[in-house]
Protein backbone atom coordinates (compact mmCIF):
# COMPACT_ATOMS: atom_id res chain seq x y z
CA UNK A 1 -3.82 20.91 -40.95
CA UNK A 2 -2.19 18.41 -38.41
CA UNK A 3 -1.10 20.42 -35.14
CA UNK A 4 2.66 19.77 -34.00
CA UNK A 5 2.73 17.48 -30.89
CA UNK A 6 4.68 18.51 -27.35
CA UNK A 7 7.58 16.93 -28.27
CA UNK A 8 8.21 18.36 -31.70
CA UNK A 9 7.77 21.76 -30.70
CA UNK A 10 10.54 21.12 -27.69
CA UNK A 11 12.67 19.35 -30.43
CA UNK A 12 12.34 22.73 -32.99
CA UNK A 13 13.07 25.02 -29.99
CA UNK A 14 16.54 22.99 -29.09
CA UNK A 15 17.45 23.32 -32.76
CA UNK A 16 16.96 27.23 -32.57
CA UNK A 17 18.88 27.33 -28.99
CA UNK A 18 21.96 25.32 -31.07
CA UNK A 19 21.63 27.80 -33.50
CA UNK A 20 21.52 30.75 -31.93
CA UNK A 21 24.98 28.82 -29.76
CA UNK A 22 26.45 28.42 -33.44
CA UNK A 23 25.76 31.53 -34.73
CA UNK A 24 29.50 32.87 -35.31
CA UNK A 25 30.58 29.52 -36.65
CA UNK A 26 27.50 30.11 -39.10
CA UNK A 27 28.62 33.81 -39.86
CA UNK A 28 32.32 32.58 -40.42
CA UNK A 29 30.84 30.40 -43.16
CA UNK A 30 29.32 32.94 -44.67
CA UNK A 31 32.57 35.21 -44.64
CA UNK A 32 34.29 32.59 -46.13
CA UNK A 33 32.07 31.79 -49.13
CA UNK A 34 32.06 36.20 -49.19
CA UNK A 35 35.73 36.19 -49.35
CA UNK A 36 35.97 33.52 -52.14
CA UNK A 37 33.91 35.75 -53.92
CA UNK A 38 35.69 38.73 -53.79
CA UNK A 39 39.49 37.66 -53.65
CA UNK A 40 38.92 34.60 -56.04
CA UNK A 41 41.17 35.93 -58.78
CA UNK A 42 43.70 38.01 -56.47
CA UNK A 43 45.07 34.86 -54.54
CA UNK A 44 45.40 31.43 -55.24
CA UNK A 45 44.53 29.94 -51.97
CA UNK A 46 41.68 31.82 -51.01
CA UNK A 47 38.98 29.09 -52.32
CA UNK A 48 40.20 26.40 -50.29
CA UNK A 49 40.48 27.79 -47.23
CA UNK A 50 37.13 28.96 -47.92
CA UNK A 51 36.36 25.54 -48.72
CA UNK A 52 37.56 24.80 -45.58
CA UNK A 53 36.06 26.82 -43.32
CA UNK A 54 32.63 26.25 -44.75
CA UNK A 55 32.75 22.35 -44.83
CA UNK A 56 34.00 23.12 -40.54
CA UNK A 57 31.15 25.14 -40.38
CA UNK A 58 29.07 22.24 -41.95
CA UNK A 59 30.29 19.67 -39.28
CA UNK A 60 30.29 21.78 -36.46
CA UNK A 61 26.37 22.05 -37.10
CA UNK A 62 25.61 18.75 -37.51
CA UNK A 63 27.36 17.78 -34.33
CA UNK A 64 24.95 20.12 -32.71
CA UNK A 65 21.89 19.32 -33.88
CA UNK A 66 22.74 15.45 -33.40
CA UNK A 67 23.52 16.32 -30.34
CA UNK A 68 20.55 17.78 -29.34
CA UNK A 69 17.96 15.11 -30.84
CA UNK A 70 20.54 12.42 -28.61
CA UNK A 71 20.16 14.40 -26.07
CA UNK A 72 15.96 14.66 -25.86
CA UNK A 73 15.76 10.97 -26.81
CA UNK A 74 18.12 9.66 -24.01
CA UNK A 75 15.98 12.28 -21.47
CA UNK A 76 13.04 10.58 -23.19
CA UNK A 77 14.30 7.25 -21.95
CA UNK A 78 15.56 8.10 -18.68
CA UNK A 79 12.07 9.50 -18.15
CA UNK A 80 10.89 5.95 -18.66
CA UNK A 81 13.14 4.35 -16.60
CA UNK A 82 11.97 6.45 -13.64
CA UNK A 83 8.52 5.34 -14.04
CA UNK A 84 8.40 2.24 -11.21
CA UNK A 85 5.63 -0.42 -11.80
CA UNK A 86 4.02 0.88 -8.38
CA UNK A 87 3.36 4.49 -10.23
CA UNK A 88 1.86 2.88 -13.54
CA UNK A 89 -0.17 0.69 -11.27
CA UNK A 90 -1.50 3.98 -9.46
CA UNK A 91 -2.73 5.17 -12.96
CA UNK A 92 -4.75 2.68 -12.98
CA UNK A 93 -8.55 2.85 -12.25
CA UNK A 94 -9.31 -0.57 -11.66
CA UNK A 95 -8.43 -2.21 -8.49
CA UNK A 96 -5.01 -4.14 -9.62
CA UNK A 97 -2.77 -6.69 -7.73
CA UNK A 98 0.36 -7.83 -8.56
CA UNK A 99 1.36 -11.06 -6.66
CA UNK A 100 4.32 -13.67 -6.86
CA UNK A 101 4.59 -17.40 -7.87
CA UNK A 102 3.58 -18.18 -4.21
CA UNK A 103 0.16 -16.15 -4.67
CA UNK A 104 1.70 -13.13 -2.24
CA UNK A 105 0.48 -9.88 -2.41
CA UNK A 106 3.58 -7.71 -4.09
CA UNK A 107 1.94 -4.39 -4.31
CA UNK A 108 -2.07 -3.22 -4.78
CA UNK A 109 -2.94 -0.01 -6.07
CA UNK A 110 -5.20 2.48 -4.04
CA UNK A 111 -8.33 1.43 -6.02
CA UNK A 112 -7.72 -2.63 -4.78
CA UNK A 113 -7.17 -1.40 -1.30
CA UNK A 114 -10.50 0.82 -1.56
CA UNK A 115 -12.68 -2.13 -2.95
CA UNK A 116 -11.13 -4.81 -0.68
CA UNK A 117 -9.30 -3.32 2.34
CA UNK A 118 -5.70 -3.53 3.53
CA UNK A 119 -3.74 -6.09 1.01
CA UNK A 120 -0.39 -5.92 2.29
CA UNK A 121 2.73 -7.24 0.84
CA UNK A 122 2.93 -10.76 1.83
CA UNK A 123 -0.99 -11.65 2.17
CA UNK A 124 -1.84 -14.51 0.61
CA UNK A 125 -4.49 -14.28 -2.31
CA UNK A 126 -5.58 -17.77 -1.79
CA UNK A 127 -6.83 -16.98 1.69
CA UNK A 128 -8.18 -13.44 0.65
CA UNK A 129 -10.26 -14.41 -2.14
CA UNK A 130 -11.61 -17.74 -1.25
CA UNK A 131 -14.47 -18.53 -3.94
CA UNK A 132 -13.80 -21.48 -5.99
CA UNK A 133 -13.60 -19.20 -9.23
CA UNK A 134 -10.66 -17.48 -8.07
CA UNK A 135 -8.78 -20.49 -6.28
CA UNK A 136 -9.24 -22.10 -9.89
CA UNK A 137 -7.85 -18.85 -11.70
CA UNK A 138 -4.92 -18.51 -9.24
CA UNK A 139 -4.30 -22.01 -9.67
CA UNK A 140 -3.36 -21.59 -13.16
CA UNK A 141 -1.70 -18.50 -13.52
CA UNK A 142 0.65 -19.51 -11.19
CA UNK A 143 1.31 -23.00 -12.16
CA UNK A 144 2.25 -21.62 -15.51
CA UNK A 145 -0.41 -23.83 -16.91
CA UNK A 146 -2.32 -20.72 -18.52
CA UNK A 147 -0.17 -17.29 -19.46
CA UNK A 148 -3.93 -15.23 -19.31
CA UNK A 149 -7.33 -16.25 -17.73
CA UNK A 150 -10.41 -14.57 -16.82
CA UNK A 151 -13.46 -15.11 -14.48
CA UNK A 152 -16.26 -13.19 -12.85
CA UNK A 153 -16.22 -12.97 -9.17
CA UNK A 154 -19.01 -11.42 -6.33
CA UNK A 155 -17.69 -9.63 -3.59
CA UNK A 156 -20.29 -9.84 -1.18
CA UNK A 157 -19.27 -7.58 1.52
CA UNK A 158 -19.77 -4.51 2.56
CA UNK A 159 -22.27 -4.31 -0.67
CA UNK A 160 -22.46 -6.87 -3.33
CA UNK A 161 -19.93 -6.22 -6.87
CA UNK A 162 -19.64 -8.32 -9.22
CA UNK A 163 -16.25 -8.02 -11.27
CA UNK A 164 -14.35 -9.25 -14.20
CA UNK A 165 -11.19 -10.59 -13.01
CA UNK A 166 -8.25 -10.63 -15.82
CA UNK A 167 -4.96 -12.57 -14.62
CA UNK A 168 -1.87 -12.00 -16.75
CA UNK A 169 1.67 -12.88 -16.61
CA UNK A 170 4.11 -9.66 -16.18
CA UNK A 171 6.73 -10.21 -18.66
CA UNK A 172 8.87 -13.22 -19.08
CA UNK A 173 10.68 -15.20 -16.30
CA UNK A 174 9.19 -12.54 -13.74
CA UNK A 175 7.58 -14.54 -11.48
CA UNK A 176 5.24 -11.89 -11.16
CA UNK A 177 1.55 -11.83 -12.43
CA UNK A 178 -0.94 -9.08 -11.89
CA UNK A 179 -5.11 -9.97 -11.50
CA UNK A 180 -7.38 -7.25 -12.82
CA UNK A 181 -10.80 -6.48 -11.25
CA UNK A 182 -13.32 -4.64 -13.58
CA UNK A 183 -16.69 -3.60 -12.09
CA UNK A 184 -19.29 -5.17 -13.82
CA UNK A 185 -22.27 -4.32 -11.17
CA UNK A 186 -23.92 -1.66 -13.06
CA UNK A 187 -24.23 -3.47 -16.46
CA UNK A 188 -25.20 -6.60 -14.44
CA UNK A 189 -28.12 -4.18 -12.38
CA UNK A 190 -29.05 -3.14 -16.02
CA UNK A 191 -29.25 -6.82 -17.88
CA UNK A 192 -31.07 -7.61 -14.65
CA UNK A 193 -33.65 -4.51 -15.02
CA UNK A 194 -33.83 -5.18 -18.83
CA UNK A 195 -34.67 -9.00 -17.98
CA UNK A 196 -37.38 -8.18 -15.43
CA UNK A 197 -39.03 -5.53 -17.31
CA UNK A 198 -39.32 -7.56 -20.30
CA UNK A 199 -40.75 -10.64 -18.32
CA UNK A 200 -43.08 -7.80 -16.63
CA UNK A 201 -44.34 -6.66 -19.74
CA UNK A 202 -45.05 -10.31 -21.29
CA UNK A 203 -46.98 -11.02 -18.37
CA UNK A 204 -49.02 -7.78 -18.70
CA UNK A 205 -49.95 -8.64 -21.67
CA UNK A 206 -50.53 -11.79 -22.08
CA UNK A 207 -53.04 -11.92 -19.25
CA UNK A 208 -55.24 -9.81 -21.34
CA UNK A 209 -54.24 -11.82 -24.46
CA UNK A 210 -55.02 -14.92 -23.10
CA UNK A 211 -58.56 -13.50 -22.01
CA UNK A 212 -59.38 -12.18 -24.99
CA UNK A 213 -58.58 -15.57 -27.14
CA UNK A 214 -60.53 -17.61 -24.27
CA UNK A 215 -63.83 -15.41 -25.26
CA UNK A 216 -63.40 -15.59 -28.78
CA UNK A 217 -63.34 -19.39 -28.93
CA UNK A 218 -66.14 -19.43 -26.73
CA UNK A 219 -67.66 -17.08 -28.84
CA UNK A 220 -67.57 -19.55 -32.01
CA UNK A 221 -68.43 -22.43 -30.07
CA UNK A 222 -70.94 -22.96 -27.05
CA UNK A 223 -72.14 -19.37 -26.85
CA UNK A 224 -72.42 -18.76 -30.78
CA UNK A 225 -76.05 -18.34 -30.84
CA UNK A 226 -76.41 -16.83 -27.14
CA UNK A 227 -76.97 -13.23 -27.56
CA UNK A 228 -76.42 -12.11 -23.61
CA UNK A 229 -73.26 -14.64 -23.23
CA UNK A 230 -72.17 -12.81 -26.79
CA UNK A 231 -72.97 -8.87 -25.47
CA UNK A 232 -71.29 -9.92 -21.94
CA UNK A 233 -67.92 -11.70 -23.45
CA UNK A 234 -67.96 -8.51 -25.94
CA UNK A 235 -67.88 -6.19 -23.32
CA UNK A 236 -65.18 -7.93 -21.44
CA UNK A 237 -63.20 -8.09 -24.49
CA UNK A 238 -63.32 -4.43 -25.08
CA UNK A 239 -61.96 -3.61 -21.49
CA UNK A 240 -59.12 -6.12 -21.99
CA UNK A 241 -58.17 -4.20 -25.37
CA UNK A 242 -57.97 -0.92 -23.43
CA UNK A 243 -56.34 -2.62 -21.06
CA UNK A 244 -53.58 -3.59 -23.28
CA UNK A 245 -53.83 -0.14 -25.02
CA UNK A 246 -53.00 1.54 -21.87
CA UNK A 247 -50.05 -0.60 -21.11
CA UNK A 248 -48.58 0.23 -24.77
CA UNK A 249 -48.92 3.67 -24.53
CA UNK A 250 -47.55 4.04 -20.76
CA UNK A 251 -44.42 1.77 -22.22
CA UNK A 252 -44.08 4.18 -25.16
CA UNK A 253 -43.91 7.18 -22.84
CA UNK A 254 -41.29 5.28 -21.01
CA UNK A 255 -39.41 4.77 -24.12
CA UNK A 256 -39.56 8.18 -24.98
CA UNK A 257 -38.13 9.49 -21.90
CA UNK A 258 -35.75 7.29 -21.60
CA UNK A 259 -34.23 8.21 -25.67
CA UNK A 260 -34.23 11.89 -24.43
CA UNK A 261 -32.86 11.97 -20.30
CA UNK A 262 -32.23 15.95 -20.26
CA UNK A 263 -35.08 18.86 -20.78
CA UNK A 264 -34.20 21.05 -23.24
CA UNK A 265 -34.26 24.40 -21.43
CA UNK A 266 -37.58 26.69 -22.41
CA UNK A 267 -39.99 28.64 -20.91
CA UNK A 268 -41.22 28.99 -17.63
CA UNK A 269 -45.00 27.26 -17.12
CA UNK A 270 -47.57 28.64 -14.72
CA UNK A 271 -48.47 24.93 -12.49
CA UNK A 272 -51.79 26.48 -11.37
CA UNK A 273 -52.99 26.64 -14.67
CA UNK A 274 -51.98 22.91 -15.46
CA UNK A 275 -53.31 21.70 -11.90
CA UNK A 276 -56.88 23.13 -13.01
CA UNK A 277 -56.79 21.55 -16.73
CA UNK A 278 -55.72 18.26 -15.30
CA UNK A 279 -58.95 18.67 -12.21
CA UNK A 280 -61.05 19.81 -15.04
CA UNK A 281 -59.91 16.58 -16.81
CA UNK A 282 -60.56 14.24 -14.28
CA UNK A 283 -63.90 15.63 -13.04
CA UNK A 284 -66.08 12.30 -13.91
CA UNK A 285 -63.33 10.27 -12.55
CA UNK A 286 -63.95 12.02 -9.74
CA UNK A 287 -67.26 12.26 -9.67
CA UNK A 288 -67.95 8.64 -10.07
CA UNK A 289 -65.50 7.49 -7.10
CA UNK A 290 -67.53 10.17 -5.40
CA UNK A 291 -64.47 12.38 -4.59
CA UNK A 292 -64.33 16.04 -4.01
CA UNK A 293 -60.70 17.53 -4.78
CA UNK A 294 -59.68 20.64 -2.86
CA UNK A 295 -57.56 23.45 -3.43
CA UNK A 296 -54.96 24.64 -1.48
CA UNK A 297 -52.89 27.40 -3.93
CA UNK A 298 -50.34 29.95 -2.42
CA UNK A 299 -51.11 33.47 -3.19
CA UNK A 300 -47.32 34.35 -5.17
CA UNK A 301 -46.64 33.36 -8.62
CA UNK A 302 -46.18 29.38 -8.90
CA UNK A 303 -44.04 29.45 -11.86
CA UNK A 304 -41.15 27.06 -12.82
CA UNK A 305 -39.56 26.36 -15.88
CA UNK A 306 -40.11 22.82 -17.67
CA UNK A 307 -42.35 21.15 -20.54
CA UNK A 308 -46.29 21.78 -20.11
CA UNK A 309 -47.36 18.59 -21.36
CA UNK A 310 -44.90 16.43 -19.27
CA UNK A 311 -45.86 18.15 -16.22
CA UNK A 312 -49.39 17.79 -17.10
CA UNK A 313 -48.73 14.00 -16.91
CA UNK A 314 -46.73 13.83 -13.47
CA UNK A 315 -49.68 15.28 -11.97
CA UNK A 316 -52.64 13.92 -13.83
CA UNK A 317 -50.63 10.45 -12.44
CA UNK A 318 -50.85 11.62 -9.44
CA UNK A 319 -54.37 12.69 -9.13
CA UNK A 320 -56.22 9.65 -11.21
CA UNK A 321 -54.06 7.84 -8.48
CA UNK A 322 -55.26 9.47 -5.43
CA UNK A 323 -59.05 9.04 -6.85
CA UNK A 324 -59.00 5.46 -7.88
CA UNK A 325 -56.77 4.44 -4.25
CA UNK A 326 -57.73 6.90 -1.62
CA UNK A 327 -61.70 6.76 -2.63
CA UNK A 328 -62.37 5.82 0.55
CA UNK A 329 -61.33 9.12 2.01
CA UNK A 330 -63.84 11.01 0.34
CA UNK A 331 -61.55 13.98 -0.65
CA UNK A 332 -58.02 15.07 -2.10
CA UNK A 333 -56.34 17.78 -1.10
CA UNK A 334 -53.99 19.63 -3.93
CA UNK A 335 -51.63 21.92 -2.29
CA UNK A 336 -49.08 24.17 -4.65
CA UNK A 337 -46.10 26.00 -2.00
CA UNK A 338 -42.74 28.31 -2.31
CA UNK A 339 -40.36 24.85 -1.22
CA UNK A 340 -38.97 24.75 2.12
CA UNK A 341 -36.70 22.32 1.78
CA UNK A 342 -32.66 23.43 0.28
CA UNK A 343 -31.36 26.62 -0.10
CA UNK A 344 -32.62 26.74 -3.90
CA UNK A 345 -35.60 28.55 -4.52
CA UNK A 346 -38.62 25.67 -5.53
CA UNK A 347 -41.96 24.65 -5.11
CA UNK A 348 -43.69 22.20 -4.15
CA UNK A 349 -46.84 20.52 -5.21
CA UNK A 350 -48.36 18.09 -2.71
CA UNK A 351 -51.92 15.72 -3.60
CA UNK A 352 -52.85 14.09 -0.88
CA UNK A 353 -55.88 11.80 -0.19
CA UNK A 354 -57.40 10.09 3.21
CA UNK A 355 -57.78 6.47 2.06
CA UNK A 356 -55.73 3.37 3.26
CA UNK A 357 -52.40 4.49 3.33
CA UNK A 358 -49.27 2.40 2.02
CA UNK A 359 -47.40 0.13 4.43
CA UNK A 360 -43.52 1.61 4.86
CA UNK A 361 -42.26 -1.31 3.45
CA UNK A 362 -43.71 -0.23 -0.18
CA UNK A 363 -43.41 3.19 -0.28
CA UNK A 364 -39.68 2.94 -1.85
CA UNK A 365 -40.43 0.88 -4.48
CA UNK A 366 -44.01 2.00 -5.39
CA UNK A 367 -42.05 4.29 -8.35
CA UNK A 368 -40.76 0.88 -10.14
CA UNK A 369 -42.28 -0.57 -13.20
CA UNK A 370 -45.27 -2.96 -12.58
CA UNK A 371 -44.80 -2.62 -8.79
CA UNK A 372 -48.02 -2.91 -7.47
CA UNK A 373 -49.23 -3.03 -4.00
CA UNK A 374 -52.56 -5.08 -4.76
CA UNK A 375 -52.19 -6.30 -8.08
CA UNK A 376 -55.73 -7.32 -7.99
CA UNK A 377 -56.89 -3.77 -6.81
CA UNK A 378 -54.65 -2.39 -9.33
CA UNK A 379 -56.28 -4.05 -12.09
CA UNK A 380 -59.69 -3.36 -11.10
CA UNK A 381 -59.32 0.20 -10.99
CA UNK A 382 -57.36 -0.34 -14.93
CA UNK A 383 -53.83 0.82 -13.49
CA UNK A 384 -51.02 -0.61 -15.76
CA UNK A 385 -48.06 -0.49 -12.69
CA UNK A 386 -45.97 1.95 -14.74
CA UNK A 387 -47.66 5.09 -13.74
CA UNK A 388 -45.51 6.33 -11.17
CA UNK A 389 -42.21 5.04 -13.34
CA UNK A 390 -43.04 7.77 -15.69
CA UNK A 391 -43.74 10.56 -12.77
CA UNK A 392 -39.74 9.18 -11.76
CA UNK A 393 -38.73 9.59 -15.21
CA UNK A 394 -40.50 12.90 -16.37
CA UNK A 395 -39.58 14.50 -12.57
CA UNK A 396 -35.97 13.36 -13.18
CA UNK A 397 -35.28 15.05 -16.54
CA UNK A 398 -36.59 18.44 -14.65
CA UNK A 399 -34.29 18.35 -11.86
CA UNK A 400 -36.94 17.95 -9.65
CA UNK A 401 -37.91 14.75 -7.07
CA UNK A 402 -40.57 13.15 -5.05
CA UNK A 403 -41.23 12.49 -1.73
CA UNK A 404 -43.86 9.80 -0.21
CA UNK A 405 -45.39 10.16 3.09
CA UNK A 406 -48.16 7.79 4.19
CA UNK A 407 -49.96 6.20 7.12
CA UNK A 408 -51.78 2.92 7.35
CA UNK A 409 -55.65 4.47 8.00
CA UNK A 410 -54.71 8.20 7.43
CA UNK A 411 -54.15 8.24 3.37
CA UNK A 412 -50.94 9.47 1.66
CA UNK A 413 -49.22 12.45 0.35
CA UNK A 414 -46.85 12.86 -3.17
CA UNK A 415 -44.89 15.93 -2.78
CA UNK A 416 -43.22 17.44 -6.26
CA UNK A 417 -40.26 19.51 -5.57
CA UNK A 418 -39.68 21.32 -8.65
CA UNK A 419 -36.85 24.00 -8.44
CA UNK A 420 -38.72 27.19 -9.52
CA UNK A 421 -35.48 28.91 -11.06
């Protein structure tokens, strides 16, 4: 069933007002057909002035009601009317400018003046937007040589943009155009992302690849019939295929968060228990980097809602990484605490080791894919440079964060702030 729009409704309540206004016109009708009825065959002019009076009736009801509809559709108009081009360009998201045959600034909405500062009336766009794109486009909207034309322009200052710019003609004989600027920086950060993670990942892989197919032609040439060459290039070949297996399944776990951004909400996990399975898991790990990992567990409840298995991963990231890079140290330090940070209750889960350290300059982009301080060190120790992406990724869809703290010759500490309610 279609609901009655705004207008309609006001339309059917005028028509009852009129109505109601008419009412003793509408009850004279009614005598008068009553009247006919009754006095038909006493008096030979009592049908048509009953005629009459109905058919006035008639007319004076129509009037009304044309009246009326008149009425809402001239208010309708005048409505319109009122409506100046400065308050359409106002409802307008985009930063808009509408400028004269001269290229003067005629009016610019708040949005313009936000994204490019003060554009009064009279500025010249020519001098305001001096890139050779939008000389060109200005050019030929107001030479009349094009009605509508479009380029992409960078602001550079005070951060870069990079917009869609849409120059039209307003109207006919005007003399006034308008240029529209459409923020394209996000989907121009993402193409870029998409670009650079896909070159990442073809470079991951085909290292190992390439590797692989090196020792295999080997293999069925020089060193066919060499039985060490064979059990050494074998070997090599095996670590390069978990290699690459790693790297597909750390890209699938991306892909997986990524399809599902938001935690459906659940129960609330105990993060002492999952601290000890994921020690207990990597107990030869470290054992053969010859690394002793202490506790350091408050004595309340450490409870916070979220998915088991995803935390299990944040910190199993965490500690495999403070193992392999911090070996040096000799010791980790796993430290679960009510949060002090915010008014929010949370906690927070710090593993720190006492290794080299990260220089300040890396430390904000050690959470992007296949960032890697060493790459060299990285790959000995089998890292695939999208760890830490998917502690971003899994901490995001929890609400929760992480914080980096390091020192060149002290070692470094990955706080988890996880709200606890």
């Amino acid at each position: 069933m279609v609901e009655p729009s705004g207008r309609d409704r006001h339309v059917a309540a005028e028509i009852a007002h009129r109505l109601w206004e008419a009412r003793w016109l509408t009850l004279a009708g009614v005598g008068a057909v009553l009247v006919t009825y009754l006095f038909a065959g006493r008096w030979a002019y009592v049908v048509p002035l009953a005629l009459l009076l109905v058919v006035a009736a008639v007319l004076s009801l129509r009037s009304s009601l044309e009246e009326t509809a008149s009425g809402f559709s001239n208010a309708e108009g005048e409505g319109l009317q009122l409506l100046s081009g400065e308050y359409l360009a106002a409802t307008v998201p985009a930063p808009l400018i509408v400028f004269d045959r001269a290229g003067s600034v005629v009016h610019a909405n708040a949005a313009a003046v936000a994204a490019f500062g003060t554009l009064p009336p009279g500025l010249s766009l020519p001098l305001k937007f001096r890139a050779p794109e939008m000389q060109t486009l200005l050019d030929n909207v107001m030479s009349g040589t094009v009605s509508t034309a479009a380029v992409d322009y960078v602001e550079k200052l005070p951060v870069e943009r990079v917009y869609r710019v849409d120059a039209t003609s307003v109207g006919h004989g005007t003399g006034l155009h308008v240029l529209i600027f459409r923020d394209q920086s996000e989907a121009r950060r993402i193409d870029r992302m998409r670009a650079d993670f896909i070159a990442n990942a073809s470079h991951e892989m085909r290292t190992p690849l390439a590797s692989i197919a090196g020792f295999i032609e080997t293999l069925r040439g020089p060193a066919r019939n060499d039985s060490a060459a064979r059990e050494q290039f074998l070997q090599i070949m095996q670590s390069q295929t978990e290699r690459m297996s790693r790297l597909i399944d750390d890209l699938l776990s991306l892909s997986r968060l990524e399809m599902k951004p938001f935690l459906r909400s659940g129960a609330n996990v105990d993060l002492r228990q999952i601290i000890e399975s994921v020690i207990d898991s990597l107990a030869p790990l470290a054992a053969d980097n010859g690394m002793v990992i202490e506790r350091q567990y408050a004595a309340e409840p450490l409870e916070v809602p979220g998915d088991r298995d995803e935390l299990f991963q944040v910190f199993e990231n965490l500690l495999e990484n403070a193992c392999k890079y911090g070996r040096s140290g000799g010791r980790v330090v796993v430290s679960i605490v009510p949060g002090t940070e915010g008014p929010e209750p949370a906690v927070e889960v710090t593993v720190r080791d006492f290794g080299p350290g990260i220089a300040e300059e890396h430390i904000p982009r050690v959470t992007e894919r296949f960032y890697r301080i060493d790459a060299e060190a990285s790959r000995a120790q089998k890292g695939t440079g999208l760890g830490l992406a998917i502690v971003k990724h899994i901490l995001t869809r929890h609400h929760a964060r992480l914080s980096i703290k390091s020192e060149i010759g002290k070692g470094s500490a990955f706080t988890v702030h996880l709200p606890s309610n």
